[in-house]
Protein backbone atom coordinates (compact mmCIF):
# COMPACT_ATOMS: atom_id res chain seq x y z
CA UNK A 1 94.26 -59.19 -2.49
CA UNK A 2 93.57 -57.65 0.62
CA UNK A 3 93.42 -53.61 1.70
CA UNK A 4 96.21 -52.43 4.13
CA UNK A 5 95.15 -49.96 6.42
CA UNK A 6 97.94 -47.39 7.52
CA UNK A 7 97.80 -44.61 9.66
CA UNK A 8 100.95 -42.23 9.16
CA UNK A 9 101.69 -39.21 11.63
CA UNK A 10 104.96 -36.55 11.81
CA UNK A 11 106.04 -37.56 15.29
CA UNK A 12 109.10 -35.00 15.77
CA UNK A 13 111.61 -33.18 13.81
CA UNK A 14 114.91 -34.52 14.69
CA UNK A 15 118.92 -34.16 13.74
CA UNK A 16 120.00 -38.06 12.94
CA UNK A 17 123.50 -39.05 11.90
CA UNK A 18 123.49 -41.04 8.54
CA UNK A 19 126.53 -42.33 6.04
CA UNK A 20 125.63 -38.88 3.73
CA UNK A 21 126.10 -36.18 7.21
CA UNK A 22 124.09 -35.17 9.48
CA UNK A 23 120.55 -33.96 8.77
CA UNK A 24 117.88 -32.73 10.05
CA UNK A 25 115.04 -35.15 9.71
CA UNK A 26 111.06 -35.71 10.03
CA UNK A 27 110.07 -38.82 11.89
CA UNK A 28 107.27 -40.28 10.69
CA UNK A 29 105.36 -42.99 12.46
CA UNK A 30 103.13 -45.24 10.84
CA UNK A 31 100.89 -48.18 12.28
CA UNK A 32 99.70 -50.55 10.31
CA UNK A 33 97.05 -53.65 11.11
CA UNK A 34 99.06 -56.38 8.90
CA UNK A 35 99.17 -59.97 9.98
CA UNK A 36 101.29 -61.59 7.31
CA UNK A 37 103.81 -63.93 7.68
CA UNK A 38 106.87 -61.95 8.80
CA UNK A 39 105.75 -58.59 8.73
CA UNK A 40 103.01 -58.07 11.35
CA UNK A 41 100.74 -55.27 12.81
CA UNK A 42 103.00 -52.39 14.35
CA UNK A 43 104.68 -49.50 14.29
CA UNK A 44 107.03 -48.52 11.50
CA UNK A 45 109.60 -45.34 11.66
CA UNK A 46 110.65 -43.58 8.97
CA UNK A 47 112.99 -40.64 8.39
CA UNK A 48 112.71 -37.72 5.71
CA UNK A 49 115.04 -35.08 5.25
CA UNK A 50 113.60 -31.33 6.72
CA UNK A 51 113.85 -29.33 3.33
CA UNK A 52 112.54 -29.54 -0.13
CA UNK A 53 113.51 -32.81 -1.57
CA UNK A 54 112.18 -34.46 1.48
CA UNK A 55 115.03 -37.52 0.56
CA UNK A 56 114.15 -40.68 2.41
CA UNK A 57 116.87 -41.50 4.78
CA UNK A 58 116.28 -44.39 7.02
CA UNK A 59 113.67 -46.88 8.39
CA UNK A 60 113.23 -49.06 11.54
CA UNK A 61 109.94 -51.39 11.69
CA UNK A 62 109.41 -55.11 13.69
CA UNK A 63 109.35 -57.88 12.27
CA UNK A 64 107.99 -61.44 13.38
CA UNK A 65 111.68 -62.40 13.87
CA UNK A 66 112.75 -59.22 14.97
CA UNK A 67 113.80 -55.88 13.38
CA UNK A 68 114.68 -54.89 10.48
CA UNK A 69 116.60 -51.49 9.88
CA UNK A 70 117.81 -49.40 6.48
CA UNK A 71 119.55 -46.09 5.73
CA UNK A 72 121.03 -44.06 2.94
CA UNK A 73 124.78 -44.62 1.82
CA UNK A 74 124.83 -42.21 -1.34
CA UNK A 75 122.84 -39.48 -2.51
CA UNK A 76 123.59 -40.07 -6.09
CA UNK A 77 122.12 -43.52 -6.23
């Protein structure tokens, strides 16, 4: 296998609408130097929720076709 080299960073704190509400959310950014076949070297944005349980809820990164995109629809699952 090969080693994947990321570099993650807290950009921002920000309020983002999602399906649970809105929350108030760190924005991470992480670069990576990946040259596979769809996903490729880039930047990748991810969004934590600004209290304790730090719950993951959403994503955004490029893709070699485009973008690809994900959020939370339901705390419970």
């Amino acid at each position: 296998g090969k080693t994947e080299i990321l570099s993650a960073r807290v950009r921002k704190i920000e309020k983002i609408q999602t399906k649970i509400g809105k929350k108030k959310a760190y924005r991470i950014e992480i670069h990576s130097k990946h040259e596979g076949k769809t996903i490729q070297g880039g930047k990748m944005l991810f969004w934590f929720e600004a209290d304790d349980s730090k719950l993951f809820l959403k994503f955004e990164a490029k893709i070699k076709i485009g973008r690809i995109t994900g959020e939370i629809i339901d705390r419970e699952n």
